[in-house]
Protein backbone atom coordinates (compact mmCIF):
# COMPACT_ATOMS: atom_id res chain seq x y z
CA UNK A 1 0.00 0.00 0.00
CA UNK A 2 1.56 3.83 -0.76
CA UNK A 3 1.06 5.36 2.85
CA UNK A 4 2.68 8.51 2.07
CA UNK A 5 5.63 9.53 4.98
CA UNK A 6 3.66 12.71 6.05
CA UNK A 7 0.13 12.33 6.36
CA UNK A 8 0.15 15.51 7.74
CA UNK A 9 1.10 17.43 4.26
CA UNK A 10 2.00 20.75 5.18
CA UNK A 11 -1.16 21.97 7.58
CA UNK A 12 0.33 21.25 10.85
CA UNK A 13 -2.68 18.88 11.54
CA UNK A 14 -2.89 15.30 11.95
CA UNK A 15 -4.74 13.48 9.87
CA UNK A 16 -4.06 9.98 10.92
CA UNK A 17 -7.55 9.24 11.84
CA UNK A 18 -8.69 10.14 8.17
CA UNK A 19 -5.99 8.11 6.50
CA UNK A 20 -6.87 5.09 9.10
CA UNK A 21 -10.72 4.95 8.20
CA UNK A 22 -9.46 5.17 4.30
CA UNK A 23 -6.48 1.98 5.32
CA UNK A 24 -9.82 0.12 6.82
CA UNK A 25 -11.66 0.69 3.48
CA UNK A 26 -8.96 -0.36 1.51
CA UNK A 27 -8.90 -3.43 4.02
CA UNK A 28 -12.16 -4.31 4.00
CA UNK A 29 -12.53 -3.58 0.20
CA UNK A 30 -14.92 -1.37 -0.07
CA UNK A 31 -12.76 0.22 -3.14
CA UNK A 32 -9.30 -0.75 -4.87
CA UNK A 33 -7.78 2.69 -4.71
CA UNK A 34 -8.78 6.38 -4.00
CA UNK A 35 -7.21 10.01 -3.89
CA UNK A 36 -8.23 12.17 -1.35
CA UNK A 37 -7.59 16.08 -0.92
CA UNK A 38 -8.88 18.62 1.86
CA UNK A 39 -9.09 22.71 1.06
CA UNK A 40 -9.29 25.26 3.64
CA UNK A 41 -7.85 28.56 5.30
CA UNK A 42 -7.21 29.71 1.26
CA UNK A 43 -5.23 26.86 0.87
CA UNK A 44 -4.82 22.98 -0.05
CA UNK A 45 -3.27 21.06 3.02
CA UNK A 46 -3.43 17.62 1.67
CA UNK A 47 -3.73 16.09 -1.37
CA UNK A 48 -2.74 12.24 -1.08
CA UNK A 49 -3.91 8.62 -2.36
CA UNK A 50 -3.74 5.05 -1.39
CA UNK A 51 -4.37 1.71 -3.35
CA UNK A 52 -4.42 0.57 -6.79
CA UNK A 53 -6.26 0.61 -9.77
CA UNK A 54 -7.62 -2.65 -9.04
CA UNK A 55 -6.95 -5.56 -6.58
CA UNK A 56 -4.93 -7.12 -9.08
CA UNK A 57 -1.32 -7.95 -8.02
CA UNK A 58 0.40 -6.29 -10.84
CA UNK A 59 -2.46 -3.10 -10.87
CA UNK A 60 -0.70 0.14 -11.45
CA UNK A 61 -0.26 2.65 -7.54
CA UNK A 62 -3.11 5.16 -7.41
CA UNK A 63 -1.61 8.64 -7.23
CA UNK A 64 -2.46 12.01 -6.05
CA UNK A 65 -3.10 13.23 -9.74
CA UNK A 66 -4.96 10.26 -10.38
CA UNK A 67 -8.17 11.29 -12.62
CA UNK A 68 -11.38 9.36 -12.07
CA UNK A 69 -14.31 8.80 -13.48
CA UNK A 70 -16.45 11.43 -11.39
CA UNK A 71 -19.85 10.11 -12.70
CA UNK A 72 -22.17 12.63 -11.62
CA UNK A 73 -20.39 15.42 -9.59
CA UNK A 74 -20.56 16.35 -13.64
CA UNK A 75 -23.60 17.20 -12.41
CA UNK A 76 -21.88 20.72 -10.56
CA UNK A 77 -18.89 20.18 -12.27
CA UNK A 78 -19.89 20.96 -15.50
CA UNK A 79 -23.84 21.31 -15.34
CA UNK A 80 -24.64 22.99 -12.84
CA UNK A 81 -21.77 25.76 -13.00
CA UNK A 82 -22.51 25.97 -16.58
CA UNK A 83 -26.00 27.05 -15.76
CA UNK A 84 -24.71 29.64 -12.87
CA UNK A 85 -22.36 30.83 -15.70
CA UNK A 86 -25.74 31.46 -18.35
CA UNK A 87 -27.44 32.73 -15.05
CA UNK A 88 -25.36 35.46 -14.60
CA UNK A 89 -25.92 36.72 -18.44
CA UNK A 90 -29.37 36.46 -18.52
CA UNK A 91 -28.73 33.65 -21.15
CA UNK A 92 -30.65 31.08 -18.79
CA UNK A 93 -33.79 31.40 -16.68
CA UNK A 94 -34.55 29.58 -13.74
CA UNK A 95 -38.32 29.76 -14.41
CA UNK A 96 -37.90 29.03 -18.11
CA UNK A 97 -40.34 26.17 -19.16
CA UNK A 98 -38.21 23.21 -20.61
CA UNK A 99 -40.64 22.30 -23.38
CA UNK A 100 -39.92 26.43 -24.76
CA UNK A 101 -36.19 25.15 -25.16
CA UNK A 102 -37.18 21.54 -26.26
CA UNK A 103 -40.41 21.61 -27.70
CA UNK A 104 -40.84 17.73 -28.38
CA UNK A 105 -40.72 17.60 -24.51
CA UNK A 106 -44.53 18.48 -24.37
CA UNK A 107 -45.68 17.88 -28.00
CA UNK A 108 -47.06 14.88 -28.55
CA UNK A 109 -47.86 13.81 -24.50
CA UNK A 110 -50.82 13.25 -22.90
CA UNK A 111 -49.87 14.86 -19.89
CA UNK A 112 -49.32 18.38 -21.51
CA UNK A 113 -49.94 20.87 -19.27
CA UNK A 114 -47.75 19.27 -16.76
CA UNK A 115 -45.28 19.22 -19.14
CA UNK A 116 -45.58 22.99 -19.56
CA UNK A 117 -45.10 23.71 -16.28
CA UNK A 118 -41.74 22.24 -15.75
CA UNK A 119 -39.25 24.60 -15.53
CA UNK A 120 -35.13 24.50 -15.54
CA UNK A 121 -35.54 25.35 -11.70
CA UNK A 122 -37.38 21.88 -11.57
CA UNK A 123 -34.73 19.86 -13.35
CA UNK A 124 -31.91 21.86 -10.55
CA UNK A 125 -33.60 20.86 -7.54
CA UNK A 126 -34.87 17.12 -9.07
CA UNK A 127 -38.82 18.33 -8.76
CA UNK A 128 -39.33 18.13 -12.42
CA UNK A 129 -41.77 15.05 -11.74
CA UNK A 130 -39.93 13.21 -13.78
CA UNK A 131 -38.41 9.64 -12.77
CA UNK A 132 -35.15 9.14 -11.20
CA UNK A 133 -33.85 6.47 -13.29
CA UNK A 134 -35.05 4.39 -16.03
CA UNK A 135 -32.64 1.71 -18.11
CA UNK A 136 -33.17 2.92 -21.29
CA UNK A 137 -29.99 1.84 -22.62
CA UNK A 138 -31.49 -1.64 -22.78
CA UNK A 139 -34.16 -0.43 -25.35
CA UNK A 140 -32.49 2.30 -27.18
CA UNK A 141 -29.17 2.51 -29.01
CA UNK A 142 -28.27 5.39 -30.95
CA UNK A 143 -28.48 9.56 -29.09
CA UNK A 144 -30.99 10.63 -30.73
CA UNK A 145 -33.03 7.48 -29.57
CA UNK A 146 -31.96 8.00 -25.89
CA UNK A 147 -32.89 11.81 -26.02
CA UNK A 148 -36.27 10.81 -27.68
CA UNK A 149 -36.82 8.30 -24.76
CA UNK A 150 -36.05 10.87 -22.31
CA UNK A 151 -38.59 13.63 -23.64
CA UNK A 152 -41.09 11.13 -23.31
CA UNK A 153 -41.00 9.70 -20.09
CA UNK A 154 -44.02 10.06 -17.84
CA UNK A 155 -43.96 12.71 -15.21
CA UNK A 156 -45.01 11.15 -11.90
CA UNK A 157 -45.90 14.25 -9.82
CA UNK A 158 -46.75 17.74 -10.44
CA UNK A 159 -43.68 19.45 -11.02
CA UNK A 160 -42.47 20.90 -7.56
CA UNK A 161 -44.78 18.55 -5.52
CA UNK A 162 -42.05 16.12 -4.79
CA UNK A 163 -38.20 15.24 -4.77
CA UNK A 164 -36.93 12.88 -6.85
CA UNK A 165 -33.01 12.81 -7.74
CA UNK A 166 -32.96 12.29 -11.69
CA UNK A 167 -30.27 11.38 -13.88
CA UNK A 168 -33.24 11.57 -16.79
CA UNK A 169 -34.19 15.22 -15.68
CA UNK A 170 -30.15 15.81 -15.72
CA UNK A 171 -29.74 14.63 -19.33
CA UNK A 172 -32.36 17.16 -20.38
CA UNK A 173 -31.34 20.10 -18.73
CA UNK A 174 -27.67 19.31 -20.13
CA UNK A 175 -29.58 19.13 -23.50
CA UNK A 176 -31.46 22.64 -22.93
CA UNK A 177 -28.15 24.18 -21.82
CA UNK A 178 -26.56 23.49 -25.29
CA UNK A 179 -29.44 24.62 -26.78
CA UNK A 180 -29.61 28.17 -24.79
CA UNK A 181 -25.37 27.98 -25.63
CA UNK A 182 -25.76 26.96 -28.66
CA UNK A 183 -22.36 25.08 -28.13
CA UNK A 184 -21.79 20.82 -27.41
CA UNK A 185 -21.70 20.69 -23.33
CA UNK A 186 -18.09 19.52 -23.21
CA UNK A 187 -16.61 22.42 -25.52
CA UNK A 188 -18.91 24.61 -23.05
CA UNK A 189 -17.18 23.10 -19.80
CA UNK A 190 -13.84 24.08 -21.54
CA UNK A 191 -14.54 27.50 -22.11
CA UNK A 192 -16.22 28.79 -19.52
CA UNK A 193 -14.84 26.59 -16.52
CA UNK A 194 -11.72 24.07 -17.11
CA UNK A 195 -10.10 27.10 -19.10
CA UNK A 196 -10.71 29.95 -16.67
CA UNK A 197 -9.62 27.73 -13.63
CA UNK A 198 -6.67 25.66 -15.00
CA UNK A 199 -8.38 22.72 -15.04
CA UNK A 200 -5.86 21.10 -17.29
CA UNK A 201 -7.18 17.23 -16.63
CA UNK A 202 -10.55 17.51 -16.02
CA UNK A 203 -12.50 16.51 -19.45
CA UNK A 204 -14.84 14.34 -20.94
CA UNK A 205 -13.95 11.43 -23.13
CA UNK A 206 -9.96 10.95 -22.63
CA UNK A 207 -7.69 10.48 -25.14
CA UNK A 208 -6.64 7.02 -25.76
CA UNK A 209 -2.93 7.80 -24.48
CA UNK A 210 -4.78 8.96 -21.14
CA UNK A 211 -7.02 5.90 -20.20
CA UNK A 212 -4.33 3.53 -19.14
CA UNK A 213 -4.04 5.97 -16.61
CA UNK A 214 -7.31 6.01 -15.29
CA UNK A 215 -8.91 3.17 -12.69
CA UNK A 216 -11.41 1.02 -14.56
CA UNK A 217 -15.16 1.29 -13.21
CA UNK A 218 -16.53 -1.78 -14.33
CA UNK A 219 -16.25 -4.98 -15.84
CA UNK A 220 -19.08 -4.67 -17.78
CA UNK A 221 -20.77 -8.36 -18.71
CA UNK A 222 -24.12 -6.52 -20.16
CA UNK A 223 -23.70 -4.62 -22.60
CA UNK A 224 -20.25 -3.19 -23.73
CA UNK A 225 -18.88 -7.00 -22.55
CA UNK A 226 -15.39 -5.22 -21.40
CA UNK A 227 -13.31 -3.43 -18.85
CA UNK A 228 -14.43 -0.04 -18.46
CA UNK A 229 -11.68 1.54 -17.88
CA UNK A 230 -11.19 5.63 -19.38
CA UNK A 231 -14.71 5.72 -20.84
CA UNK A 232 -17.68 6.93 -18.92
CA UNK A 233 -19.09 4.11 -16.79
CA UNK A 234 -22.54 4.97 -16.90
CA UNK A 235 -24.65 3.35 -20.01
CA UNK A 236 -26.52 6.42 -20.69
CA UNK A 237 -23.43 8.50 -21.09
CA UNK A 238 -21.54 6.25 -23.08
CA UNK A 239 -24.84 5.98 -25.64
CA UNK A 240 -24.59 9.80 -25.58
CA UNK A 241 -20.95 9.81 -26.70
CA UNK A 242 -19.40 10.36 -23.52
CA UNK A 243 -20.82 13.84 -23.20
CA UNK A 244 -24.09 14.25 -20.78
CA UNK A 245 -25.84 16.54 -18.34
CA UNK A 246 -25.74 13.54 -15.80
CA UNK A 247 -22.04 11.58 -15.77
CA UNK A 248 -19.22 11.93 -18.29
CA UNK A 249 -16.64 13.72 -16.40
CA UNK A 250 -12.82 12.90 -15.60
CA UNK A 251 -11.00 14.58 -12.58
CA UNK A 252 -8.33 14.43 -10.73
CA UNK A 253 -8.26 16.10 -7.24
CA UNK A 254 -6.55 18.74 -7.55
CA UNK A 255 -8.91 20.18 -10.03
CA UNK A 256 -11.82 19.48 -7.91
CA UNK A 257 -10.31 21.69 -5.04
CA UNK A 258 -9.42 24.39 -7.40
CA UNK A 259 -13.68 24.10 -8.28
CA UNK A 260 -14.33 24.54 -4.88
CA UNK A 261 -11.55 27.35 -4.06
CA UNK A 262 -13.56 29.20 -6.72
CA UNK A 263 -16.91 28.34 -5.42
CA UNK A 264 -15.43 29.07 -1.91
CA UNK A 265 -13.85 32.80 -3.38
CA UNK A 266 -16.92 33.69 -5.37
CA UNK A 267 -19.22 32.98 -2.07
CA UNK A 268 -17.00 35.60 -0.28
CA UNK A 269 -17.20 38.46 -3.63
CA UNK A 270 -13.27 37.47 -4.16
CA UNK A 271 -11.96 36.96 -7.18
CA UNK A 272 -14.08 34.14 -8.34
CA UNK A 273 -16.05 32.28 -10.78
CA UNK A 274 -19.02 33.79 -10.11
CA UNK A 275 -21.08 36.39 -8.31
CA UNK A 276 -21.67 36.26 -4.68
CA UNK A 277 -25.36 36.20 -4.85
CA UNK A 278 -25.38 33.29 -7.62
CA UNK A 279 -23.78 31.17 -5.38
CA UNK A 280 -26.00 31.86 -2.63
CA UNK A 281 -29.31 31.19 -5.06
CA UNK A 282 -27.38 28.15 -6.02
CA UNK A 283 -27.15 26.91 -2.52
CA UNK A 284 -30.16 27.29 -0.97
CA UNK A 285 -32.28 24.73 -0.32
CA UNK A 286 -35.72 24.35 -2.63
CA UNK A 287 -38.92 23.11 -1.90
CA UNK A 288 -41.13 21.07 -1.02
CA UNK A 289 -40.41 21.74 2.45
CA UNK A 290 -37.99 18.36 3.90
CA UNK A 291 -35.60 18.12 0.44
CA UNK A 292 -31.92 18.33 1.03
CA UNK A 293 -31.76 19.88 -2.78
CA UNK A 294 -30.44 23.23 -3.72
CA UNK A 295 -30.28 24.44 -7.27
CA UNK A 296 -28.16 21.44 -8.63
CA UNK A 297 -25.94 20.92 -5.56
CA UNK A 298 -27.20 18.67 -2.78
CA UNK A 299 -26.84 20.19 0.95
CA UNK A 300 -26.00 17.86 4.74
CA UNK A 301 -29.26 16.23 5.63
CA UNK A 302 -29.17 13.95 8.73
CA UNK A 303 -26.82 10.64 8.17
CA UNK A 304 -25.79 12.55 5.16
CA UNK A 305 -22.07 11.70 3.59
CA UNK A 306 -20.35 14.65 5.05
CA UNK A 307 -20.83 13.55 7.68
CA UNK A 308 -21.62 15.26 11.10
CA UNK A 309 -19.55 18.39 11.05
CA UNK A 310 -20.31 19.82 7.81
CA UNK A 311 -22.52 22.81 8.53
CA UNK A 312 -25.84 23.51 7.62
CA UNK A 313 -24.68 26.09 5.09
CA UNK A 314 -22.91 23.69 2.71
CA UNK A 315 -22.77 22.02 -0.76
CA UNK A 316 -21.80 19.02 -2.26
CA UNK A 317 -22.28 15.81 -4.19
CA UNK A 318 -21.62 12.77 -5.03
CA UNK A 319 -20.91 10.11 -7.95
CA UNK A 320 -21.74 6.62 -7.90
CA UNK A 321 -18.32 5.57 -8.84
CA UNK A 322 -17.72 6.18 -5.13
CA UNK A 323 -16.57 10.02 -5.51
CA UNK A 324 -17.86 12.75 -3.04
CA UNK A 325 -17.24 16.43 -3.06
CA UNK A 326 -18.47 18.78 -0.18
CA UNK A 327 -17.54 22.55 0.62
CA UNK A 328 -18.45 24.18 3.67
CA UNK A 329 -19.27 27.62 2.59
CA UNK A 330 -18.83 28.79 6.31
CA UNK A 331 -15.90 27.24 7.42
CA UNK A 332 -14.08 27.90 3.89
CA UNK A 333 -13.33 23.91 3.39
CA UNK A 334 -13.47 21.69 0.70
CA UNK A 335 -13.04 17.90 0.99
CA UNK A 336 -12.95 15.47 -2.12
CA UNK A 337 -12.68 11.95 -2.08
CA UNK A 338 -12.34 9.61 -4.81
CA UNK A 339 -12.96 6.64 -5.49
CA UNK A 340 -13.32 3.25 -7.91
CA UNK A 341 -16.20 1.03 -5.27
CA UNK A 342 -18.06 0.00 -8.49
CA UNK A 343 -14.41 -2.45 -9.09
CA UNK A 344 -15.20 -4.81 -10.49
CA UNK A 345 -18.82 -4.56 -10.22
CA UNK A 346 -21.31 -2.18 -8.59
CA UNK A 347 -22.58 -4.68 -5.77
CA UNK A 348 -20.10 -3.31 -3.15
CA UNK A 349 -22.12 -0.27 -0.72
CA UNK A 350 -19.36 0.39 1.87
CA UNK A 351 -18.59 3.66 0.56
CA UNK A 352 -21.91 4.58 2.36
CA UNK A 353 -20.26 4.48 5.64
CA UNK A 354 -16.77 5.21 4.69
CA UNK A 355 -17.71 8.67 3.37
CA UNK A 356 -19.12 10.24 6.69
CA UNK A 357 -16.36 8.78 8.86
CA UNK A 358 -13.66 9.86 6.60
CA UNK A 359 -15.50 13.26 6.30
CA UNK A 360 -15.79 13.26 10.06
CA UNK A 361 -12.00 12.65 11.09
CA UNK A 362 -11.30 15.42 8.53
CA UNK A 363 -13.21 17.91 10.66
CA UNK A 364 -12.01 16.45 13.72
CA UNK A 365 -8.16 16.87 12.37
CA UNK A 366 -8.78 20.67 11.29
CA UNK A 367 -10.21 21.25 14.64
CA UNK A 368 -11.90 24.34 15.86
CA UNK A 369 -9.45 26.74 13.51
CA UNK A 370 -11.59 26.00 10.72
């Protein structure tokens, strides 16, 4: 195993607690490999990883520059920022009906005037109505299909009666963003956020020299019949070339920080991303009244991933490859951990409990200065 010599980094902490609940994981398997990185006081103080790509005896050393497969943190990563971005220029409004930006989304349905009433502030806070997943990969095969599919799904509820996390609604509002753009999401994500922050290896679909360098997700028996391993794990991504609203992402850590050191600067009016007052609309909670959901970020709820110490007035999210990203907005932290726990299949759900411990002996290590 690479236990780094200084699991302290350079913060004057200790965090030998979080590094032993992440040596536990590793243990118990709950995930091959992972990198880890914490953010706060305006700077980075660790940025580390442990494990391999897979459990194999000859599998390659995670490192700290490691990029995963984020799955959907794309969701902020890309989507969500993207829309802050078109916020901020009038370009995008919250209250915006979808079907005005994708007409075939209420043409054609019987349930029409619920249709109308969704809005792009219902696809951010997953009240659209619409279902939270649905396999259509095993029916469609082509993007156009997919994208079809997904304009016709049934709504369930009355748009803003109900939360219901949805990789479908995600898809379409990554759709109506390119539409608003009038730009392909990834060249979008390049422009107006890898570019301005320096993300230099955070992208979707890498390069063939890159993927040997990236953990595999998956060894997929149903329906590529491969390793996954520097292609998007999930099926509706892949169908959609790689580039979605919901999953499609690789990051490393230290690019992930630098998101939330922006995020963390623009909440304060420094010289961030964005406006102060678009990250606070961004990060408050929406109805109905009980939903942990802001405007595409998720927020602590009780035996939430972030554990305990994470206050009230944070953000985050996670990614079903076993990734998490939360930022304290108060306490000027950021904490990313990733992770391959769908190796070699997606069965495994330690990560559940790993993520608030490790989040928790984080906080514990920063103490009271934070």
């Amino acid at each position: 195993m690479n236990t780094p010599a200084n699991p302290a980094f350079d913060s004057g902490g200790d965090f030998t607690s979080a590094y032993q609940v992440l040596t536990e994981a590793l243990a118990a398997k709950a995930f091959p490999g992972c990198a880890f990185g914490v953010y706060a006081g305006g700077k980075v103080l660790l940025q580390e990883a442990l494990g391999s790509f897979t459990d194999e005896a000859d599998a390659p050393k995670v490192k700290p520059e490691t990029a995963f497969d984020i799955a959907s943190i794309t969701k902020v990563l890309a989507t969500t920022a993207l829309a802050m971005r078109l916020h901020e220029r009038g370009q995008l409004d919250l209250e915006m009906p979808l079907g005005e930006i994708l007409p075939a989304f209420v043409v054609g349905r019987p349930q029409t005037q619920r249709a109308r009433n969704v809005t792009l502030r219902h696809l951010l806070a997953h009240t659209s109505g619409l279902p939270g997943y649905v396999e259509l990969y095993r029916t469609v095969s082509t993007p156009e299909c997919l994208l079809r599919a997904c304009l016709a799904l049934p709504l369930e509820a009355e748009p803003g009666a109900r939360t219901e996390y949805s990789d479908m609604g995600f898809i379409l509002l990554g759709k109506a963003i390119e539409v608003l753009a009038g730009e392909p999401l990834d060249r979008l994500f390049r422009r107006e956020i890898a570019d301005p922050l320096g993300l230099r290896a955070s992208r979707f679909n890498p390069l063939p020299p890159e993927q040997p360098q990236i953990p595999p997700t998956e060894e997929d028996t149903q329906l590529r019949h491969r390793r996954i391993q520097g292609e998007v794990q999930d099926e509706h991504a892949w169908l959609l070339g790689g580039v979605a609203g919901h999953a499609g992402l690789f990051s490393p850590v230290a690019d992930l920080l630098r998101f939330a050191e922006a995020i963390l600067q623009s909440a304060k009016g420094a010289s961030g991303l964005f406006a102060p007052e678009t990250v606070a609309a961004f990060a408050e909670r929406q109805p109905p009244s009980g939903s942990s959901r802001a405007l595409g970020w998720d927020t602590p709820s009780p035996e939430s991933s972030a554990g305990e110490l994470f206050s009230q007035h944070s953000i985050g999210h996670l990614g079903y490859s076993g990734c998490s990203l939360w930022i304290d907005l108060d306490a000027d932290i950021a904490v990313v951990l990733l992770t391959n726990r769908t190796w070699p299949d997606c069965k495994n759900q330690m990560i559940r409990t790993v993520r608030p411990a490790f989040h928790n002996a984080v906080r514990k290590a920063l103490g009271g200065g934070y």
